[in-house]
C-alpha atoms as a PDB file:
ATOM      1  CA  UNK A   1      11.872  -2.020   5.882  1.00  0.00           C
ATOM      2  CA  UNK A   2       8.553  -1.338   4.618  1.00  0.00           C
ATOM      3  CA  UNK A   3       5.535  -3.678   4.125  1.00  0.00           C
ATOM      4  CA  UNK A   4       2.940  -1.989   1.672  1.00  0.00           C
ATOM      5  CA  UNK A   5      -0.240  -4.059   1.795  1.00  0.00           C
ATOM      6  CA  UNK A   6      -2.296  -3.757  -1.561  1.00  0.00           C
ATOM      7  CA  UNK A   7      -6.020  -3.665  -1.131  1.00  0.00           C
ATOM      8  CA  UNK A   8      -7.586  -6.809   0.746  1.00  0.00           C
ATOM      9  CA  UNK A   9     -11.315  -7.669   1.876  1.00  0.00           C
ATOM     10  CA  UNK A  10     -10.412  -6.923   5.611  1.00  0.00           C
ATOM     11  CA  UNK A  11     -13.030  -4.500   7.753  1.00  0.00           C
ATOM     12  CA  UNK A  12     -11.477  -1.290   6.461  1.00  0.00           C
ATOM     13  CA  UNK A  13     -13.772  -1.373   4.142  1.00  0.00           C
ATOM     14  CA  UNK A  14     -16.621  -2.911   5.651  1.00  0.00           C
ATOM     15  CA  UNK A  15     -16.367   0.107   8.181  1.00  0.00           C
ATOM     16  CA  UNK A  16     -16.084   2.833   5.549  1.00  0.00           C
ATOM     17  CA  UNK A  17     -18.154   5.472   6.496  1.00  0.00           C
ATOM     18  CA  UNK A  18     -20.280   7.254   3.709  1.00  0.00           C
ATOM     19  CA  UNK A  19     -21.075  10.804   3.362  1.00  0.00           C
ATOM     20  CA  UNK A  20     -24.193  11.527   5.556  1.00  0.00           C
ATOM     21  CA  UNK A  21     -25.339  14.661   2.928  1.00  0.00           C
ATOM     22  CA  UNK A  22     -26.063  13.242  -0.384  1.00  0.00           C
ATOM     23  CA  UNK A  23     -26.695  16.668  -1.929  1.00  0.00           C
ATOM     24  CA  UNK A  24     -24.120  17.539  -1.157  1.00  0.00           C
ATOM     25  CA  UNK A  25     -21.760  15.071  -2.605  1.00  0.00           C
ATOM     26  CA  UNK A  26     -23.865  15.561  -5.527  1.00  0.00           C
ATOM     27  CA  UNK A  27     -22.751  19.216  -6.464  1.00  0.00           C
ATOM     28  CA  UNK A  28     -19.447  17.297  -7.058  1.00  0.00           C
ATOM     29  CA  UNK A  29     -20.287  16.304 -10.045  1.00  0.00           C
ATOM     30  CA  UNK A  30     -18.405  13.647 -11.413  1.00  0.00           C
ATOM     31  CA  UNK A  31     -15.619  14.259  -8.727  1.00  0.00           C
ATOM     32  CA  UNK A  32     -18.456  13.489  -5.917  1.00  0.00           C
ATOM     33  CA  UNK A  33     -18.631   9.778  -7.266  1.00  0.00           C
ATOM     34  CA  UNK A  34     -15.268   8.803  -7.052  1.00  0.00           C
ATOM     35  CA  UNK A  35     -15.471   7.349  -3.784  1.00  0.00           C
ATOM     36  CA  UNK A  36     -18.274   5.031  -4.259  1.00  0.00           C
ATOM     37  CA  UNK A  37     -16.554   4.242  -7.640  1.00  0.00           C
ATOM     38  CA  UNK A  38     -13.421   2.930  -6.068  1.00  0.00           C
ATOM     39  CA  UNK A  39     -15.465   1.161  -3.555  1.00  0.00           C
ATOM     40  CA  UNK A  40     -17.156  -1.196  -6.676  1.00  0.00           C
ATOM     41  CA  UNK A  41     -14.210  -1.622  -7.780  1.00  0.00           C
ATOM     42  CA  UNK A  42     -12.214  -2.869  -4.580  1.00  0.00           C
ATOM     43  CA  UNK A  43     -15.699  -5.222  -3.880  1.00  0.00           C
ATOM     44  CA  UNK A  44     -15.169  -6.414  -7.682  1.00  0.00           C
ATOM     45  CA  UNK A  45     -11.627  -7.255  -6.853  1.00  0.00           C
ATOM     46  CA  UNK A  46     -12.622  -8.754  -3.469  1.00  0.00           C
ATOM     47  CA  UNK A  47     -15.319 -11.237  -5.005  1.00  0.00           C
ATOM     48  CA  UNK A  48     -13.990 -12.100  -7.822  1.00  0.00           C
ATOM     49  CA  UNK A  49     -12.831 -15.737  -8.007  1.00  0.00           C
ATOM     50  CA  UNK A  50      -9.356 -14.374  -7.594  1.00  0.00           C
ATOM     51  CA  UNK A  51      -9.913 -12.213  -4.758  1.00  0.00           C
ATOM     52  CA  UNK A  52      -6.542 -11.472  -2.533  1.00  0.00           C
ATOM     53  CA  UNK A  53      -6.015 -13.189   0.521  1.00  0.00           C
ATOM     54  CA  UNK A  54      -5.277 -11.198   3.813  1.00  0.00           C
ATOM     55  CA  UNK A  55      -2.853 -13.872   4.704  1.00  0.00           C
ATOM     56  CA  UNK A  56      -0.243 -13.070   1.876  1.00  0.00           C
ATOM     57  CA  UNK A  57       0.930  -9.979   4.039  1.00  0.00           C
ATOM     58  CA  UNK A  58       1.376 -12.666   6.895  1.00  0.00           C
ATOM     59  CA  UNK A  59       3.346 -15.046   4.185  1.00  0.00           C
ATOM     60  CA  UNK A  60       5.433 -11.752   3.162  1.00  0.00           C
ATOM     61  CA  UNK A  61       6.580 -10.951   6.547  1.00  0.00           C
ATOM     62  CA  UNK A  62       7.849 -14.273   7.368  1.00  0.00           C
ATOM     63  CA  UNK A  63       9.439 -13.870   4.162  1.00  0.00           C
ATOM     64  CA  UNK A  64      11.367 -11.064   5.209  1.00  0.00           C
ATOM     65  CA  UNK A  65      12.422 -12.249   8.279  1.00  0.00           C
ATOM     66  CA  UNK A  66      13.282 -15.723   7.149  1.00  0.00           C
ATOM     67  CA  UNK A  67      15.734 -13.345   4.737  1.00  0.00           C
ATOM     68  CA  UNK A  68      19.309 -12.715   6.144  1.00  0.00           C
ATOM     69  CA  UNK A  69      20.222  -9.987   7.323  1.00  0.00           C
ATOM     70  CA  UNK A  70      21.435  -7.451   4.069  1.00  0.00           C
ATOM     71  CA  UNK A  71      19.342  -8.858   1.529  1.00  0.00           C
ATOM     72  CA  UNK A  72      16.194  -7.718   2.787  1.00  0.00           C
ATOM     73  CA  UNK A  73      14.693  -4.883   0.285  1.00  0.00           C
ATOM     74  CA  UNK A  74      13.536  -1.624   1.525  1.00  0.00           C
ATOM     75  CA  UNK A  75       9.925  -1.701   0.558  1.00  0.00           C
ATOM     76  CA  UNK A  76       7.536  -5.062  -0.196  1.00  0.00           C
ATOM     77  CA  UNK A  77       4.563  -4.686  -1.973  1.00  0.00           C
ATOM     78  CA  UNK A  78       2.202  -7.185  -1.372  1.00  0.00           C
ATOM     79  CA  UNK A  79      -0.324  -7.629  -3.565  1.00  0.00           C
ATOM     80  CA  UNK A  80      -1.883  -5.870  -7.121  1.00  0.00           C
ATOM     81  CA  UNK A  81       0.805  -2.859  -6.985  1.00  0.00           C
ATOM     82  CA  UNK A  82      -1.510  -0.564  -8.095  1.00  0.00           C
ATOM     83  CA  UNK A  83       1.835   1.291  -9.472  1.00  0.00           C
ATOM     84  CA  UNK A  84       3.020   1.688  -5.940  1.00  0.00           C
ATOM     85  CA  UNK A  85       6.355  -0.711  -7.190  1.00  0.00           C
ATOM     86  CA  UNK A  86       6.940   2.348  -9.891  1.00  0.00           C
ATOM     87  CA  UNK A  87       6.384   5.293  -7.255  1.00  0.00           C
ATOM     88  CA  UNK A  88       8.500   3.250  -4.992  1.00  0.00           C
ATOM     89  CA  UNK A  89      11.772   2.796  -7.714  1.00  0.00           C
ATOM     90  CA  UNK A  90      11.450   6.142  -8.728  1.00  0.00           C
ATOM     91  CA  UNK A  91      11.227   8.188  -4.859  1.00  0.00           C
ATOM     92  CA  UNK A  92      14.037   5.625  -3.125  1.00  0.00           C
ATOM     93  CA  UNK A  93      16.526   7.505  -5.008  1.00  0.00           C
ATOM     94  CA  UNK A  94      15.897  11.053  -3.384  1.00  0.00           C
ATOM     95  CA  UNK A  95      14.856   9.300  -0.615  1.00  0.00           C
ATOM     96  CA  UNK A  96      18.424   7.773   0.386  1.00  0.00           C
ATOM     97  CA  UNK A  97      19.706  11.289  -1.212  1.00  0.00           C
ATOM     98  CA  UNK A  98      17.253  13.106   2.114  1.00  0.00           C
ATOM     99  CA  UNK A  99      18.815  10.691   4.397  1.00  0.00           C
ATOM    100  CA  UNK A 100      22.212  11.428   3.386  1.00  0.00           C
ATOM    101  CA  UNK A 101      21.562  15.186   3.407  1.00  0.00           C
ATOM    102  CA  UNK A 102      20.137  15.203   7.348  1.00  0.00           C
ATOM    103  CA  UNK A 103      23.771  13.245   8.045  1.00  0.00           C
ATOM    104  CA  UNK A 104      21.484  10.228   8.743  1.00  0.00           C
ATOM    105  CA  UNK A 105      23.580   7.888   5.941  1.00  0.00           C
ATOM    106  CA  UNK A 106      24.623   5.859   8.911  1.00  0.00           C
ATOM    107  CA  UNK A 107      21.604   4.384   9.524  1.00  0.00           C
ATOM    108  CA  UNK A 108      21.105   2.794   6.078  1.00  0.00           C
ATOM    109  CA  UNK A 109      24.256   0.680   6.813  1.00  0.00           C
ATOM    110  CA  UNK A 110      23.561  -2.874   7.868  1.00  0.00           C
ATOM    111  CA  UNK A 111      25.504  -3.923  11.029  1.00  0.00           C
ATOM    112  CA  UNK A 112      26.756  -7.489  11.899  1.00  0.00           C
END
């Protein structure tokens, strides 16, 4: 079981580091701004009036283990998806199809 966090105003961010040569993130171009693009847009996201609280991922694993044993899913995503919930659907398929090929299937089986 997997817990996938989304993006949440936790230190991660506030310890980002940023590039110590401008110039050089400058000859980028447009590629060099990406970073500090995403970064205004997670501190948007964080401020807004509907900002995501770190304690959801708390709520979601008690969630899951509050579920019985079987009906748990594979992956949770917690949070704005982001389109993780899409990746997720379409990889578990060659995922389990890996698992079976290493002669791992066993694993996957729940036990009482």
């Amino acid at each position: 079981m997997l817990v996938q966090p989304s993006a949440y105003p936790t230190n991660l961010f506030a310890a980002g580091q940023k590039p110590g040569d401008a110039p050089t993130g400058t000859a980028y171009g447009e590629i060099g701004t990406i970073p500090g693009k995403m970064l205004e847009t997670f501190m948007g996201i964080f401020t807004s009036p509907n900002a995501p609280n770190p304690h959801d991922v708390a709520q979601a694993v008690a969630k899951l283990v509050a579920t019985p044993k079987g009906q748990r899913p594979d992956r949770v995503v917690v949070g704005q998806a982001f389109g993780s919930d899409a990746v997720n659907a379409a990889v578990a398929p060659i995922q389990r199809q890996v698992v079976e090929g290493l002669g791992l299937g066993a694993l996957t089986a729940v036990k009482a």
